[in-house]
PDB file of N, CA and C in Angstrom:
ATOM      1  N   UNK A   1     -12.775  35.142  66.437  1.00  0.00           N
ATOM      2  CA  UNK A   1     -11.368  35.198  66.136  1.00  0.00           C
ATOM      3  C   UNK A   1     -10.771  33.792  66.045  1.00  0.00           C
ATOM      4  N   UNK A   2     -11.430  32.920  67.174  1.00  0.00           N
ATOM      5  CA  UNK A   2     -10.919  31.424  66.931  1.00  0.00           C
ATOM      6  C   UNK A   2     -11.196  30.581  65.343  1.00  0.00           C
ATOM      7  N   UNK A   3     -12.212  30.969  64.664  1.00  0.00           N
ATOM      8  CA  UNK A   3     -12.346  30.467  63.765  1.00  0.00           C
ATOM      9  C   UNK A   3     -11.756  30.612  62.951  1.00  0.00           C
ATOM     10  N   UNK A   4     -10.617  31.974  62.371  1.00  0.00           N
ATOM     11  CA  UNK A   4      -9.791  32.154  61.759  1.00  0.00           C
ATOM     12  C   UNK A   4      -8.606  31.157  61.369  1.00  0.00           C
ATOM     13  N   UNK A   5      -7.853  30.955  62.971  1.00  0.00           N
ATOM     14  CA  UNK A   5      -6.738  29.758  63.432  1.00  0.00           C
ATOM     15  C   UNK A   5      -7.804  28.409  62.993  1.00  0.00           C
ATOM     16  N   UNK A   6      -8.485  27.896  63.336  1.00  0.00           N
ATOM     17  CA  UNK A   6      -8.995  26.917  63.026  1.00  0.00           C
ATOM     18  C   UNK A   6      -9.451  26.729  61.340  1.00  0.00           C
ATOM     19  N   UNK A   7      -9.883  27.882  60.679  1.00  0.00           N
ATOM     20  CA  UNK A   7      -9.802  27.722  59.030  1.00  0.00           C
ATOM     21  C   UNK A   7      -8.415  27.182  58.626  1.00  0.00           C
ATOM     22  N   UNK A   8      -7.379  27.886  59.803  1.00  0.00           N
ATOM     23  CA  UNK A   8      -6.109  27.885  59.021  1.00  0.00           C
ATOM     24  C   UNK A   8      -5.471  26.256  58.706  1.00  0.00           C
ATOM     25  N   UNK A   9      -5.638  25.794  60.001  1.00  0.00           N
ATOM     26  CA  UNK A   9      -5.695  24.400  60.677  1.00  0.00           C
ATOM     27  C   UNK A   9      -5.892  23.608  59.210  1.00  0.00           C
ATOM     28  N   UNK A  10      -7.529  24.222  59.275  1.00  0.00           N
ATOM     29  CA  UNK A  10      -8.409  22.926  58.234  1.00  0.00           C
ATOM     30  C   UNK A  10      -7.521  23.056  56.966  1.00  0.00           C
ATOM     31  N   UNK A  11      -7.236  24.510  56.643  1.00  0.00           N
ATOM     32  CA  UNK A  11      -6.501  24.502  55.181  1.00  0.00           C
ATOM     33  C   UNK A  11      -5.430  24.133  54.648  1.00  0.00           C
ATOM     34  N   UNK A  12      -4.475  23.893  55.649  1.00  0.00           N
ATOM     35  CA  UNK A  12      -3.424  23.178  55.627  1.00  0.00           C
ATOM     36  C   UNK A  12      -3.341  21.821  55.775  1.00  0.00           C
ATOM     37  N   UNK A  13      -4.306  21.384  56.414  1.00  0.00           N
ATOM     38  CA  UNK A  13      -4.860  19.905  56.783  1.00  0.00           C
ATOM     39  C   UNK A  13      -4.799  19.455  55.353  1.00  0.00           C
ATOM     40  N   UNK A  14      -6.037  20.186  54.062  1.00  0.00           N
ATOM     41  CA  UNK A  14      -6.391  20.087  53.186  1.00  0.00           C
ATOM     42  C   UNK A  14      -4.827  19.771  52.447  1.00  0.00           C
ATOM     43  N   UNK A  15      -4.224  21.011  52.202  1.00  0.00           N
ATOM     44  CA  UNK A  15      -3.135  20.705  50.731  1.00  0.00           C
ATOM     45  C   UNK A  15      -2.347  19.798  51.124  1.00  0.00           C
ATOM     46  N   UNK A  16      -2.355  19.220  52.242  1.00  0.00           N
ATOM     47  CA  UNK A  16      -1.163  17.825  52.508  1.00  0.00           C
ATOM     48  C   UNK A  16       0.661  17.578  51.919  1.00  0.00           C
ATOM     49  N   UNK A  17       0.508  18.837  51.580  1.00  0.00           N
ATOM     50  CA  UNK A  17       2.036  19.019  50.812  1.00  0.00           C
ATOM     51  C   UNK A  17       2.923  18.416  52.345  1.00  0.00           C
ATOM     52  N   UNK A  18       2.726  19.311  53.258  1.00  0.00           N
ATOM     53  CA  UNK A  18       3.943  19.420  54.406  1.00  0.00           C
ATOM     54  C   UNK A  18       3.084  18.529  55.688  1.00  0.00           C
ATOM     55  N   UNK A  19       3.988  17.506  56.476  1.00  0.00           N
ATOM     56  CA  UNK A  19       3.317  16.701  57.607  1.00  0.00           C
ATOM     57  C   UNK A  19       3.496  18.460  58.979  1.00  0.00           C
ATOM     58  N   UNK A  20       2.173  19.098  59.387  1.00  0.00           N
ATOM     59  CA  UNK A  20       1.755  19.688  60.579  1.00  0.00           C
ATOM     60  C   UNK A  20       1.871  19.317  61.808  1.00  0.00           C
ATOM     61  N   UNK A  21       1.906  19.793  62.960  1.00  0.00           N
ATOM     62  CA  UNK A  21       1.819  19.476  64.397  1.00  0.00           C
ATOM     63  C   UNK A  21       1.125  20.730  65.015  1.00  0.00           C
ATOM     64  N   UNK A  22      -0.157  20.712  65.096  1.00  0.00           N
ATOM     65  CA  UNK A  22      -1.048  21.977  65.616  1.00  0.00           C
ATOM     66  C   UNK A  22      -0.945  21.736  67.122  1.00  0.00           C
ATOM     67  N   UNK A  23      -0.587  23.044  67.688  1.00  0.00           N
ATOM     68  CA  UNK A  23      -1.099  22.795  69.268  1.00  0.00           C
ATOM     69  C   UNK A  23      -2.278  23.721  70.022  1.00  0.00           C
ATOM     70  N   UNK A  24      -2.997  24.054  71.047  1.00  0.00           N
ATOM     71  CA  UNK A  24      -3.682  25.019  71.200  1.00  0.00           C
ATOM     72  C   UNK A  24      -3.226  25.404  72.585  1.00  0.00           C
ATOM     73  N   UNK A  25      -3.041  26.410  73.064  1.00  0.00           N
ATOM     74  CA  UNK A  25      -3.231  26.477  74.721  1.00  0.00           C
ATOM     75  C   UNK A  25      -4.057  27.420  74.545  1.00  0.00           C
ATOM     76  N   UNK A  26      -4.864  26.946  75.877  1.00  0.00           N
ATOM     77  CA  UNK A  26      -5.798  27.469  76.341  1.00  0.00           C
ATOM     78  C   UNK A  26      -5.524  28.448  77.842  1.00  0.00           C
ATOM     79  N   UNK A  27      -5.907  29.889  77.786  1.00  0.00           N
ATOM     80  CA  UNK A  27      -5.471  30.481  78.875  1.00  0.00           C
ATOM     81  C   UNK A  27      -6.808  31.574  79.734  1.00  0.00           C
ATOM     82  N   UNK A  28      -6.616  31.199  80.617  1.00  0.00           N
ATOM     83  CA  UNK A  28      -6.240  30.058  81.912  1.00  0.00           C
ATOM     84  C   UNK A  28      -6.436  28.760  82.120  1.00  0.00           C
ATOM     85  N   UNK A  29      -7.671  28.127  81.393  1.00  0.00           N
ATOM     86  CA  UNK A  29      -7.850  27.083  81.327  1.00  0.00           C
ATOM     87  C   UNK A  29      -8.909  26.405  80.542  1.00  0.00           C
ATOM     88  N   UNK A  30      -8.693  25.176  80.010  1.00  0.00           N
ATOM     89  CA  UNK A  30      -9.445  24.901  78.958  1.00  0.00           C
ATOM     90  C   UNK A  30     -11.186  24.415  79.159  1.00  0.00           C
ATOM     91  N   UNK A  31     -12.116  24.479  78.843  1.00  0.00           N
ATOM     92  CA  UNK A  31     -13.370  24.390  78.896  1.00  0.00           C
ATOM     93  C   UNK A  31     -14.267  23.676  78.068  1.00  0.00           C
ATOM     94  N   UNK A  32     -15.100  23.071  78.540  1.00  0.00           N
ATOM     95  CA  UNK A  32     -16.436  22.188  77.507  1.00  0.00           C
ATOM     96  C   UNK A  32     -16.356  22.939  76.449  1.00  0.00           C
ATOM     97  N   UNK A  33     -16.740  23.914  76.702  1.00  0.00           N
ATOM     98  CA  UNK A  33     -17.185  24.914  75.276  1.00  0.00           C
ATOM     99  C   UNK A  33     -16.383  24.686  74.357  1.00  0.00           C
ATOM    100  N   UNK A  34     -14.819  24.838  74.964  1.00  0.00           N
ATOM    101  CA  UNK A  34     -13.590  25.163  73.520  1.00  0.00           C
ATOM    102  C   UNK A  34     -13.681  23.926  73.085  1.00  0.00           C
ATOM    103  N   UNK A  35     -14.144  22.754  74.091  1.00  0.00           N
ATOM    104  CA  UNK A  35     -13.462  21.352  73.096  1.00  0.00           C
ATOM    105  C   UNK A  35     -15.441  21.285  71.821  1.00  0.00           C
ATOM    106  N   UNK A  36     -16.225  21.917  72.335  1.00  0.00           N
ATOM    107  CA  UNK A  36     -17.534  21.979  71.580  1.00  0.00           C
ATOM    108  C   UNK A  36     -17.002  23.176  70.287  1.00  0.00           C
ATOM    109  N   UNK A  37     -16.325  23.664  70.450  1.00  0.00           N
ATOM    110  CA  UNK A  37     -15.886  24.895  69.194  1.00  0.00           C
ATOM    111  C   UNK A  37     -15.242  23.889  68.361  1.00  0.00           C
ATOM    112  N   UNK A  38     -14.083  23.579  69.181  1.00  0.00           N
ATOM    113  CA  UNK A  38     -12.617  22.648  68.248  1.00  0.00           C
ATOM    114  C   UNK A  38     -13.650  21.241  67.180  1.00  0.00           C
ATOM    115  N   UNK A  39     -14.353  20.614  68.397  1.00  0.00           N
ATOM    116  CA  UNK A  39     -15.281  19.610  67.789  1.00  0.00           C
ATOM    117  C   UNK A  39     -16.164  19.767  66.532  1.00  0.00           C
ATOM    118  N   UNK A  40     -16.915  21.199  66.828  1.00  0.00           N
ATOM    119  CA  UNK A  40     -17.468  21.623  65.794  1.00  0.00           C
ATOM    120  C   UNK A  40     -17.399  21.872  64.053  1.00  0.00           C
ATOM    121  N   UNK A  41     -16.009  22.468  64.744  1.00  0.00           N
ATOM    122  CA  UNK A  41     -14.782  22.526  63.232  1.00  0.00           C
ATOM    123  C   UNK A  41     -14.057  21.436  62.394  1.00  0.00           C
ATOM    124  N   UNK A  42     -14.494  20.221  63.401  1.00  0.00           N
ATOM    125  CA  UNK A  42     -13.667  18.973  62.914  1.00  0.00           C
ATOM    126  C   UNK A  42     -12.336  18.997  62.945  1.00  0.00           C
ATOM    127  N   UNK A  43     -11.702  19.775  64.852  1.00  0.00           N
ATOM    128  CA  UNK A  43     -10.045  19.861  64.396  1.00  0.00           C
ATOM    129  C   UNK A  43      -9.987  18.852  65.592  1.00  0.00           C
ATOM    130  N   UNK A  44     -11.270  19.012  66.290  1.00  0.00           N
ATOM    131  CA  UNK A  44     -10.639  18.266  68.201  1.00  0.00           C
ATOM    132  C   UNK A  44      -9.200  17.263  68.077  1.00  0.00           C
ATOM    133  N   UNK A  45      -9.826  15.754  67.409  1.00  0.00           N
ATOM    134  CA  UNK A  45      -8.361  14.928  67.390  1.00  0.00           C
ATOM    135  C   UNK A  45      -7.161  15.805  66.755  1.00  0.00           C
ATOM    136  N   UNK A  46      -6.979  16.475  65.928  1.00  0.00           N
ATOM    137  CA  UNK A  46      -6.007  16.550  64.935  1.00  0.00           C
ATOM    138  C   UNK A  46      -5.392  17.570  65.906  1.00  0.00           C
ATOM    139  N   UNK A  47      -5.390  18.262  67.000  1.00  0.00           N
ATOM    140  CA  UNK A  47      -4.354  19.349  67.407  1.00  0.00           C
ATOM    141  C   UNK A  47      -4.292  18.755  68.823  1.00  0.00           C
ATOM    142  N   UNK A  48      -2.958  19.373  69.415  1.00  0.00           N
ATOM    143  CA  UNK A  48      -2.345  19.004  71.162  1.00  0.00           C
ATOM    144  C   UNK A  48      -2.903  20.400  71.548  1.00  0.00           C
ATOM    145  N   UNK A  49      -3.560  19.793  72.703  1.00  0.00           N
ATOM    146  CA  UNK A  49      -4.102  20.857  73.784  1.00  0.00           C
ATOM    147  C   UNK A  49      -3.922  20.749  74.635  1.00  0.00           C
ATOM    148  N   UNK A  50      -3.564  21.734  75.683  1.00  0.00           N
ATOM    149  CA  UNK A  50      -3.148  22.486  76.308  1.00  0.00           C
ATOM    150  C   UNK A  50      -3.486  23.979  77.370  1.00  0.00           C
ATOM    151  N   UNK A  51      -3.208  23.819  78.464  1.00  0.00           N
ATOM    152  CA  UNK A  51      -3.462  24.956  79.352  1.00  0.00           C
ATOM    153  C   UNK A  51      -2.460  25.525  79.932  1.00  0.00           C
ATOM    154  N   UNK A  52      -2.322  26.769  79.824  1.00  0.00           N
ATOM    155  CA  UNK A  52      -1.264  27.558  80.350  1.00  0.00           C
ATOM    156  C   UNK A  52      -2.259  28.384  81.596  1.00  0.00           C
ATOM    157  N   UNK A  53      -1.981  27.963  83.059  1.00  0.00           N
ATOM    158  CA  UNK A  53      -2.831  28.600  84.089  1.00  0.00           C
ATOM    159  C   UNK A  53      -1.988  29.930  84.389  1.00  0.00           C
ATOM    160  N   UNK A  54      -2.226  30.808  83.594  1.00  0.00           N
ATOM    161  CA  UNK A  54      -1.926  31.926  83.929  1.00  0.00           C
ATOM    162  C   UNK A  54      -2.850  33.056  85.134  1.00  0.00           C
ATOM    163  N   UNK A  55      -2.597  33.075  86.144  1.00  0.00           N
ATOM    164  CA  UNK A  55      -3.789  33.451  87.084  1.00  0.00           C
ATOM    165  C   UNK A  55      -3.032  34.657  87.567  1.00  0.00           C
ATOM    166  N   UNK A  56      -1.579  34.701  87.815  1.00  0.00           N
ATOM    167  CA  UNK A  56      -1.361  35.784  88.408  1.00  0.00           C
ATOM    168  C   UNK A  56       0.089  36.227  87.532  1.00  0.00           C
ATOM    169  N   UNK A  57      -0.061  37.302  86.966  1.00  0.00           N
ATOM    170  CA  UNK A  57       0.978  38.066  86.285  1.00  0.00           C
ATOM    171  C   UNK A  57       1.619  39.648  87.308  1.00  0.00           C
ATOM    172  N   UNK A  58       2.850  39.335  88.048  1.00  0.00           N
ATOM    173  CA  UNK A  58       3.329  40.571  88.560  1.00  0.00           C
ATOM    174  C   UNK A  58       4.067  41.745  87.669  1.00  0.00           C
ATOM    175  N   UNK A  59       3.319  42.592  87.413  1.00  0.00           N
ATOM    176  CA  UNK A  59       3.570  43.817  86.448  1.00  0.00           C
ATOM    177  C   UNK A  59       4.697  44.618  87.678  1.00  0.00           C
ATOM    178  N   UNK A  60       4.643  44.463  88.786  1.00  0.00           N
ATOM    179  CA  UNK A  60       5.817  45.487  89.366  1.00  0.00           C
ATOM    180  C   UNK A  60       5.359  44.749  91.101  1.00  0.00           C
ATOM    181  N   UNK A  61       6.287  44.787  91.420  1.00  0.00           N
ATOM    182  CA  UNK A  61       6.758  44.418  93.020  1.00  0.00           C
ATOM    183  C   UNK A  61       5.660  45.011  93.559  1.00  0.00           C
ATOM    184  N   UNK A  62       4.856  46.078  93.532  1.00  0.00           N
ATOM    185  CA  UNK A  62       3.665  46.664  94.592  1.00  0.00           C
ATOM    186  C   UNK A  62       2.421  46.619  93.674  1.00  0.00           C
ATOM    187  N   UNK A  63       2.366  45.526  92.662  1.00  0.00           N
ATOM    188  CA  UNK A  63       1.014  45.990  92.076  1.00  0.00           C
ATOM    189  C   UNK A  63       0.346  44.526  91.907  1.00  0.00           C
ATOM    190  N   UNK A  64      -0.830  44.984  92.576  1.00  0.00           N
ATOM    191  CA  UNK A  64      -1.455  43.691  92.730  1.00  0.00           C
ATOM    192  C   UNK A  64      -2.571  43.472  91.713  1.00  0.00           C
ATOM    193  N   UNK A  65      -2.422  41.941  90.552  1.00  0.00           N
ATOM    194  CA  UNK A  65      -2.967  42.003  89.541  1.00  0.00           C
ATOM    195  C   UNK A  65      -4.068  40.905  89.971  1.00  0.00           C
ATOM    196  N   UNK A  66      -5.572  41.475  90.030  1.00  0.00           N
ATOM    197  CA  UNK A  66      -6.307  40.530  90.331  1.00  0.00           C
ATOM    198  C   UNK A  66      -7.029  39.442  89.451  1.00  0.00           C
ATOM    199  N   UNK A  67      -6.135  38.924  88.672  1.00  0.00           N
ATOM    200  CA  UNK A  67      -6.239  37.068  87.630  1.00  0.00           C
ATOM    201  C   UNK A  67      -6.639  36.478  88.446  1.00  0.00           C
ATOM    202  N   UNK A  68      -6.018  36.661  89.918  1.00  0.00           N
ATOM    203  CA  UNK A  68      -6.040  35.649  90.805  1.00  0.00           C
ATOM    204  C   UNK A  68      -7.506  35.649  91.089  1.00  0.00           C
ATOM    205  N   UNK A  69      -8.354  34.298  91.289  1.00  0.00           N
ATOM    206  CA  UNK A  69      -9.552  34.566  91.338  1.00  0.00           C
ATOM    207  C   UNK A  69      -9.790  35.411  93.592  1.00  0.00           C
ATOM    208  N   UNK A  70      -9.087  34.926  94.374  1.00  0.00           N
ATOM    209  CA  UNK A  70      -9.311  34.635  95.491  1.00  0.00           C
ATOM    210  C   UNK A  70      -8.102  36.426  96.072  1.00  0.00           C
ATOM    211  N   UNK A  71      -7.383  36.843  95.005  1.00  0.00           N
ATOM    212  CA  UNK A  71      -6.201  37.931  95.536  1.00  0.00           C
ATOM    213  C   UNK A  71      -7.073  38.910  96.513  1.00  0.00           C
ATOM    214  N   UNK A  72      -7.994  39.455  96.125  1.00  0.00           N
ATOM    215  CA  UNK A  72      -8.598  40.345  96.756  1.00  0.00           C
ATOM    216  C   UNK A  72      -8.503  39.761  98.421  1.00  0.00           C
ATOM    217  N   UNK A  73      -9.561  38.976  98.618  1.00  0.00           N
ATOM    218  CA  UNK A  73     -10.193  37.970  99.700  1.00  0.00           C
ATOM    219  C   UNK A  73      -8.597  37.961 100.655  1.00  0.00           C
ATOM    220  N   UNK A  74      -7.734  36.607  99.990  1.00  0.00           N
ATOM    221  CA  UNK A  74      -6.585  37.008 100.828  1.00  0.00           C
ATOM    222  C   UNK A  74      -5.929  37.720 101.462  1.00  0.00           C
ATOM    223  N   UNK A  75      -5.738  38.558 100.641  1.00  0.00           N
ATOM    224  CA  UNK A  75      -4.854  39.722 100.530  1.00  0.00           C
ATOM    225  C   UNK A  75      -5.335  40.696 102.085  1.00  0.00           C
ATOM    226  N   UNK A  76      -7.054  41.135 101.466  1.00  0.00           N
ATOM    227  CA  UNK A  76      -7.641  42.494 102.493  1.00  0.00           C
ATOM    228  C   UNK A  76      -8.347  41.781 103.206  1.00  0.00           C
ATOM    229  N   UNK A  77      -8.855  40.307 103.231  1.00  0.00           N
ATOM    230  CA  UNK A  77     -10.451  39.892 103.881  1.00  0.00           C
ATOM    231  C   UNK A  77      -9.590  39.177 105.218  1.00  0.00           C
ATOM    232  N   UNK A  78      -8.552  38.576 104.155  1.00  0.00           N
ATOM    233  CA  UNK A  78      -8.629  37.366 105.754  1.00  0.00           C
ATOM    234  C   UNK A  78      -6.895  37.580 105.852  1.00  0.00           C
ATOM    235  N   UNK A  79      -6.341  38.709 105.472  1.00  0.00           N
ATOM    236  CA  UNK A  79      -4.952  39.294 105.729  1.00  0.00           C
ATOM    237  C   UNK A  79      -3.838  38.268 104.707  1.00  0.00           C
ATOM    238  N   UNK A  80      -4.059  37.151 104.267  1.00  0.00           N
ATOM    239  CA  UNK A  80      -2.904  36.245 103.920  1.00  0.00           C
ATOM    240  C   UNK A  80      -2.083  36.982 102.620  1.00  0.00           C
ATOM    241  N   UNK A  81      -0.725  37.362 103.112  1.00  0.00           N
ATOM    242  CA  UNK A  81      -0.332  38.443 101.942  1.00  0.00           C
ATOM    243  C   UNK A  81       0.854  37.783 101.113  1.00  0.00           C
ATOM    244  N   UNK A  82       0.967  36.086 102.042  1.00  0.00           N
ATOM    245  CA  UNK A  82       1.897  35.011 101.617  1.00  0.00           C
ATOM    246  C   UNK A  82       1.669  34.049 100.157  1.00  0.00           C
ATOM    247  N   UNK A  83       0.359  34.291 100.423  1.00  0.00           N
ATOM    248  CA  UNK A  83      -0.314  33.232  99.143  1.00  0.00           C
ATOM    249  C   UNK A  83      -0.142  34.130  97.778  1.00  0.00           C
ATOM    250  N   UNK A  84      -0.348  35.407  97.699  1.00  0.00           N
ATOM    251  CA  UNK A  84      -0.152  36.342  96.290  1.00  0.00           C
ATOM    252  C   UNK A  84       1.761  36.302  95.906  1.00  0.00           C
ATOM    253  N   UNK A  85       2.313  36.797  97.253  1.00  0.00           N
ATOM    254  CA  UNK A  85       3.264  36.982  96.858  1.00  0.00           C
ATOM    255  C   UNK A  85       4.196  35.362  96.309  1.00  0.00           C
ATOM    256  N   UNK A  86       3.861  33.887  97.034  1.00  0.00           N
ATOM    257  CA  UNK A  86       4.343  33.303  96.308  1.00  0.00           C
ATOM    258  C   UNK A  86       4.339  32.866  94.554  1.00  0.00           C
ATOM    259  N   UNK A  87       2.589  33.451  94.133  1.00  0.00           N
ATOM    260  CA  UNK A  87       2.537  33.322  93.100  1.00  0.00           C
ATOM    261  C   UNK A  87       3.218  34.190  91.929  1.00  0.00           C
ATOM    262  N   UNK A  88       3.837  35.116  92.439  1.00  0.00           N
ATOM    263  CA  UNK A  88       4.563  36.055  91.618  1.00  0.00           C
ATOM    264  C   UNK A  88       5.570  35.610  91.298  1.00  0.00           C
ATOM    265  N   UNK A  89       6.182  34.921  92.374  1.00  0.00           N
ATOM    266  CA  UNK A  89       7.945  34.389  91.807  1.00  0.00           C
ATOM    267  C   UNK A  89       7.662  33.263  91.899  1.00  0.00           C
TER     268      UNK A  89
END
């Protein structure tokens, strides 16, 4: 699917009519691999990258969404029910 956005990148790169500003975020966080994809394609320099650490999304006040890599552990293992709930708000 990434290669799609990245054709798009290159093709617009190409007709040079209009000056671009590509950005990427990466979610949760960015990795060797993506900058070995981006590299691959010949976009790495040409776009702003970016990480959006999205780890914990609260869908409702009692529902516990485990993004968080550690929510479980806290939460039931070692009781800490302070560390989830600050990440919600």
């Amino acid at each position: 699917m990434l290669t799609i956005q990245l054709e798009q990148i290159k093709s617009l790169q190409r007709s040079g009519t209009v000056e671009h500003e590509f950005s990427i975020f990466w979610v949760p966080r960015r990795t060797l691999v993506s900058d070995k994809i981006l590299e691959d394609e010949g976009v790495l320099g040409d776009v702003n990258i970016a990480e959006f650490a999205l780890f914990f999304l609260p869908l409702e006040s009692d529902v516990l969404s485990l993004e968080l890599e550690d929510a479980f552990t806290d939460l039931y293992l070692v009781g800490l029910s302070t560390n989830t709930s600050k990440e919600a708000y």
